[in-house]
N, C-alpha and C. Protein backbone atom coordinates (compact mmCIF):
# COMPACT_ATOMS: atom_id res chain seq x y z
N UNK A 1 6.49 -23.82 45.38
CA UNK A 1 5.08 -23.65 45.69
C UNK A 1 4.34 -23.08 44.48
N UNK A 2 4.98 -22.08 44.23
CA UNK A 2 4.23 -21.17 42.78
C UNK A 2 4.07 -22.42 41.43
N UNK A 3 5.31 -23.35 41.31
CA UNK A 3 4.85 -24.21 40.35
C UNK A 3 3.94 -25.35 40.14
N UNK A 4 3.88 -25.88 41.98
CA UNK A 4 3.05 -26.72 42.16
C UNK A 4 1.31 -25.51 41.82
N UNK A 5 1.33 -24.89 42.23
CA UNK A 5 -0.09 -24.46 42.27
C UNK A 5 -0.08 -23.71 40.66
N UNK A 6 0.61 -23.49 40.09
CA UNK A 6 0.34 -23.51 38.57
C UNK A 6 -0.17 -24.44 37.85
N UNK A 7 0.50 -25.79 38.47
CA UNK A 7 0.58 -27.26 37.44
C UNK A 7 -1.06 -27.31 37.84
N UNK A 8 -1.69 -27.40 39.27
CA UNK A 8 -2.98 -27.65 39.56
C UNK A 8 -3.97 -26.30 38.95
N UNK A 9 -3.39 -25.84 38.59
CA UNK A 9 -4.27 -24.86 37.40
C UNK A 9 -4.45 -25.03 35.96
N UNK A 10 -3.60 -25.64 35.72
CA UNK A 10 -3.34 -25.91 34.40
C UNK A 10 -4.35 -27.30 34.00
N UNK A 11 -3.64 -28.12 35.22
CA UNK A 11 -5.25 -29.28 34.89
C UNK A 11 -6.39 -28.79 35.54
N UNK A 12 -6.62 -28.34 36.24
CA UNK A 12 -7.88 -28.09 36.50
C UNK A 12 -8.49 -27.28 35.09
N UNK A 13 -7.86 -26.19 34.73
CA UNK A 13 -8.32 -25.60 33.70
C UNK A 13 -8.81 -26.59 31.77
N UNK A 14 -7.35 -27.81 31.88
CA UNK A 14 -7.58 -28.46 30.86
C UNK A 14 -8.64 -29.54 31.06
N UNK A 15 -8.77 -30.04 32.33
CA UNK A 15 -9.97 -30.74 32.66
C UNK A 15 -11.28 -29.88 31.96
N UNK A 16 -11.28 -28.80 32.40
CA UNK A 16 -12.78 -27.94 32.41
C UNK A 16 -12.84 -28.05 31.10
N UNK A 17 -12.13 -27.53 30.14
CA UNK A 17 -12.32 -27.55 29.06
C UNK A 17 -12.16 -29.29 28.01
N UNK A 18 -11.31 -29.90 28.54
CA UNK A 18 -12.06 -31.50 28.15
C UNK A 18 -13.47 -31.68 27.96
N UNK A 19 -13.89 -31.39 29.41
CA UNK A 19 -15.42 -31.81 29.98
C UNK A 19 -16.17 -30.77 29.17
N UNK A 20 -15.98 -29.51 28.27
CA UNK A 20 -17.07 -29.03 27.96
C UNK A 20 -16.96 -29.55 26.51
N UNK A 21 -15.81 -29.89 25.72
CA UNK A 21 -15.86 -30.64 24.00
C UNK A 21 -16.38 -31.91 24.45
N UNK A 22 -16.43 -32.33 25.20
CA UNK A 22 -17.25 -33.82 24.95
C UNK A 22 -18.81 -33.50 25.15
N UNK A 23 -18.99 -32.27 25.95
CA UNK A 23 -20.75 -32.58 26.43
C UNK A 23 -21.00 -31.45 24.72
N UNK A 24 -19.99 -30.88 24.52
CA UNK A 24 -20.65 -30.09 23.02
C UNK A 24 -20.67 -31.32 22.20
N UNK A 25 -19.86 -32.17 22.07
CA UNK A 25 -19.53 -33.61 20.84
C UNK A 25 -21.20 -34.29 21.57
N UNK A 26 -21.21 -34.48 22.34
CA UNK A 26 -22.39 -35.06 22.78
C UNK A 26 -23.49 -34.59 22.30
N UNK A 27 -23.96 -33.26 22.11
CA UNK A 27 -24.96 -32.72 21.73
C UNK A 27 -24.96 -32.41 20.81
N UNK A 28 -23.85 -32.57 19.92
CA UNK A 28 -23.64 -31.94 18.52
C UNK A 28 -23.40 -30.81 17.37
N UNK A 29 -23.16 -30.00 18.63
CA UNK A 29 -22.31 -29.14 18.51
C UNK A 29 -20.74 -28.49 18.60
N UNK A 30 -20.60 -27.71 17.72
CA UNK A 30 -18.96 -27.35 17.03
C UNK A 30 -18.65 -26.19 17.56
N UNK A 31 -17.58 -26.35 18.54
CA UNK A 31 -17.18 -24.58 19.03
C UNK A 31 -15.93 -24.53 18.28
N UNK A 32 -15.62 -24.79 17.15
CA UNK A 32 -14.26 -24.47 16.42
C UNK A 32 -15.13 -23.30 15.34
N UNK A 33 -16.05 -22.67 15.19
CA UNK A 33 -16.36 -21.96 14.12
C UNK A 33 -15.79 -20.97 13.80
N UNK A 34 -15.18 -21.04 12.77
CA UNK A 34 -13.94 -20.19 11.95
C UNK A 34 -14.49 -18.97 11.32
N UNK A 35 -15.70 -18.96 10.80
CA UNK A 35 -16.70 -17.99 9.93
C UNK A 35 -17.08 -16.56 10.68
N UNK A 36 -17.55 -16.04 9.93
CA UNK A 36 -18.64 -15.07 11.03
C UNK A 36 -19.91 -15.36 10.56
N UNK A 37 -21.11 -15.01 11.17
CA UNK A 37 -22.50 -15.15 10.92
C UNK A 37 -22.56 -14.09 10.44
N UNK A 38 -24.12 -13.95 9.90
CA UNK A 38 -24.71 -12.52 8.85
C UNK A 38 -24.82 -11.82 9.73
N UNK A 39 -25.38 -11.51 10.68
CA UNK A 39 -25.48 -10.27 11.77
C UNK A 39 -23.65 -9.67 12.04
N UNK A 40 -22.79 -10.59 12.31
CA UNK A 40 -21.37 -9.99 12.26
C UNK A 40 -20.78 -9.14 11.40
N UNK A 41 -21.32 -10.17 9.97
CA UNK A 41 -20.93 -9.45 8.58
C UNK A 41 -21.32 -8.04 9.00
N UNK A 42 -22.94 -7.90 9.20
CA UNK A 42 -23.27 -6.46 8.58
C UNK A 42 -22.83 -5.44 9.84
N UNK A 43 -22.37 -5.97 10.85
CA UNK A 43 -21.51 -5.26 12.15
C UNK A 43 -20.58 -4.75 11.22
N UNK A 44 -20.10 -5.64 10.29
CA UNK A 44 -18.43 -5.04 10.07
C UNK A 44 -18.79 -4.24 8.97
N UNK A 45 -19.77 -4.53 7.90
CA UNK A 45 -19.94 -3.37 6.73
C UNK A 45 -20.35 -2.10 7.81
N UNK A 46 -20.91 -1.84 8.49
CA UNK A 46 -21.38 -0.69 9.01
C UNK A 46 -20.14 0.05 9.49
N UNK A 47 -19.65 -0.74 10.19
CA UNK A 47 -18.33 -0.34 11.03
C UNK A 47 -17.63 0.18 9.84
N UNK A 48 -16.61 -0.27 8.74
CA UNK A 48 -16.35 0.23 7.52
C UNK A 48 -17.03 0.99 7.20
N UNK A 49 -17.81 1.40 6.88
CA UNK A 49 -18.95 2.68 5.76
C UNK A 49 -18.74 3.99 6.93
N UNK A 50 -18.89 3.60 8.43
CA UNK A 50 -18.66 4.45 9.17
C UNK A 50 -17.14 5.20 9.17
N UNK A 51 -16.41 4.33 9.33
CA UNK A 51 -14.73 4.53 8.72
C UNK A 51 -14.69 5.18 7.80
N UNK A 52 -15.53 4.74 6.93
CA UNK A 52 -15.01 5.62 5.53
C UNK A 52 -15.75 6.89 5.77
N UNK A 53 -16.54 6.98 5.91
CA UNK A 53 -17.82 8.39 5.87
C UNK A 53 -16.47 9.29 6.97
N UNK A 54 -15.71 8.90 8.47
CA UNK A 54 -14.68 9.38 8.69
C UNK A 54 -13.60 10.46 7.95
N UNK A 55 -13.44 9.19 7.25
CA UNK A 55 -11.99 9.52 6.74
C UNK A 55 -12.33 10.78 5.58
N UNK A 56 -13.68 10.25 5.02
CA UNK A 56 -13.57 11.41 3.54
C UNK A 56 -13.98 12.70 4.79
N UNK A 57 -14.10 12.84 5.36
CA UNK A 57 -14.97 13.86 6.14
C UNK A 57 -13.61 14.94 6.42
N UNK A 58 -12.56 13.88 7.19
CA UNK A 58 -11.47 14.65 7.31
C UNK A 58 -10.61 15.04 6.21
N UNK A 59 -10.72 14.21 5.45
CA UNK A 59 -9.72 14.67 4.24
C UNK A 59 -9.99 15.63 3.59
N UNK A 60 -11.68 15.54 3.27
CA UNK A 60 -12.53 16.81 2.66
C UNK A 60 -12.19 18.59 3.50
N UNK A 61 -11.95 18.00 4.26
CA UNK A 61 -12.24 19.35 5.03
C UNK A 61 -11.01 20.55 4.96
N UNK A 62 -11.60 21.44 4.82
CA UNK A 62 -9.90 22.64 4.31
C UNK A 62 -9.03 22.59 5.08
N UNK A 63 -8.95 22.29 6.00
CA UNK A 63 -7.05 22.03 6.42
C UNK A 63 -6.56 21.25 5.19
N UNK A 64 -7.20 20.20 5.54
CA UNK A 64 -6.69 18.83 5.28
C UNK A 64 -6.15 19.00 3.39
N UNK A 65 -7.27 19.29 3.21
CA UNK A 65 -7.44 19.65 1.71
C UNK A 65 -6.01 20.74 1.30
N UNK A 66 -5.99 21.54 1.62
CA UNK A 66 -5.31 22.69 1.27
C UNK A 66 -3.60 21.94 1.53
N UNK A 67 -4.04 21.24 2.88
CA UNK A 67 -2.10 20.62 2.87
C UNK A 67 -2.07 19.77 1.50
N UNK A 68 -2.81 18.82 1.24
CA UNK A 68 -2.88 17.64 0.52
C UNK A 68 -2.18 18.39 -1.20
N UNK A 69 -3.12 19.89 -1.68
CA UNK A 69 -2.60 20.68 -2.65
C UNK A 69 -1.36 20.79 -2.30
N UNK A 70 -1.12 21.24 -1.26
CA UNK A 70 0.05 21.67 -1.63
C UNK A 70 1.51 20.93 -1.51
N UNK A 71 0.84 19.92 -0.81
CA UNK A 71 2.14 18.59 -1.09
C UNK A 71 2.15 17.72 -2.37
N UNK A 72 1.08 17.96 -3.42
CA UNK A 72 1.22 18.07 -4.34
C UNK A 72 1.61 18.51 -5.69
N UNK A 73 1.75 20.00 -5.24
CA UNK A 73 2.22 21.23 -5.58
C UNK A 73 3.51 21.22 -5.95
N UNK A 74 3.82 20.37 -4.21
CA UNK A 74 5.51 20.62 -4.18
C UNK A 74 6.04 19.76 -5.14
N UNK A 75 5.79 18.81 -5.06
CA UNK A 75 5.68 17.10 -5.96
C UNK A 75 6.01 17.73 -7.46
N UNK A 76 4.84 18.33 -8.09
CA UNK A 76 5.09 18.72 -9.20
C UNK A 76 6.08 19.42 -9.42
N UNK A 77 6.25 20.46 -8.78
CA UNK A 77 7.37 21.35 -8.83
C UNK A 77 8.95 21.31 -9.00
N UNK A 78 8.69 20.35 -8.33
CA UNK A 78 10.31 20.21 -8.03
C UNK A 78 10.97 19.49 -9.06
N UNK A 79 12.28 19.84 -8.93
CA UNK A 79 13.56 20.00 -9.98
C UNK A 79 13.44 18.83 -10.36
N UNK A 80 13.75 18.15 -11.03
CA UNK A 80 14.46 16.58 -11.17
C UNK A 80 15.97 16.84 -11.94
């Protein structure tokens, strides 16, 4: 039972989507677009600059800072 009513999902579902690339081919339009548009782009620079403005924020900050010395510290220090 479970496979029969899978298989009738499966075409029903590949039907639906047949029927919507031909009425897009019909009208002349492309739903394969691989790109992003300019409004996306500047979604993602913002999103990044925000990330970064993050990250220096935490790193800057004296915990962070003071471990970072001193795992550097150790770095230098040590024997070879």
């Amino acid at each position: 039972m479970y496979q029969v009513v899978r298989a009738r999902m499966r075409a029903l579902a590949g039907g639906v989507g047949t029927a919507l690339r031909r009425r897009a081919a019909r009208q002349g339009l492309r739903r394969d677009d691989a790109g992003m548009v300019t409004s996306e782009y500047a979604m993602g620079i913002v999103a990044a600059v925000a990330f970064a403005v993050v990250l220096y924020k935490v790193v800057t900050s004296g915990a962070v800072s003071a471990e970072l010395q001193g795992i550097v510290k150790g770095a230098l220090d040590a024997r070879m």
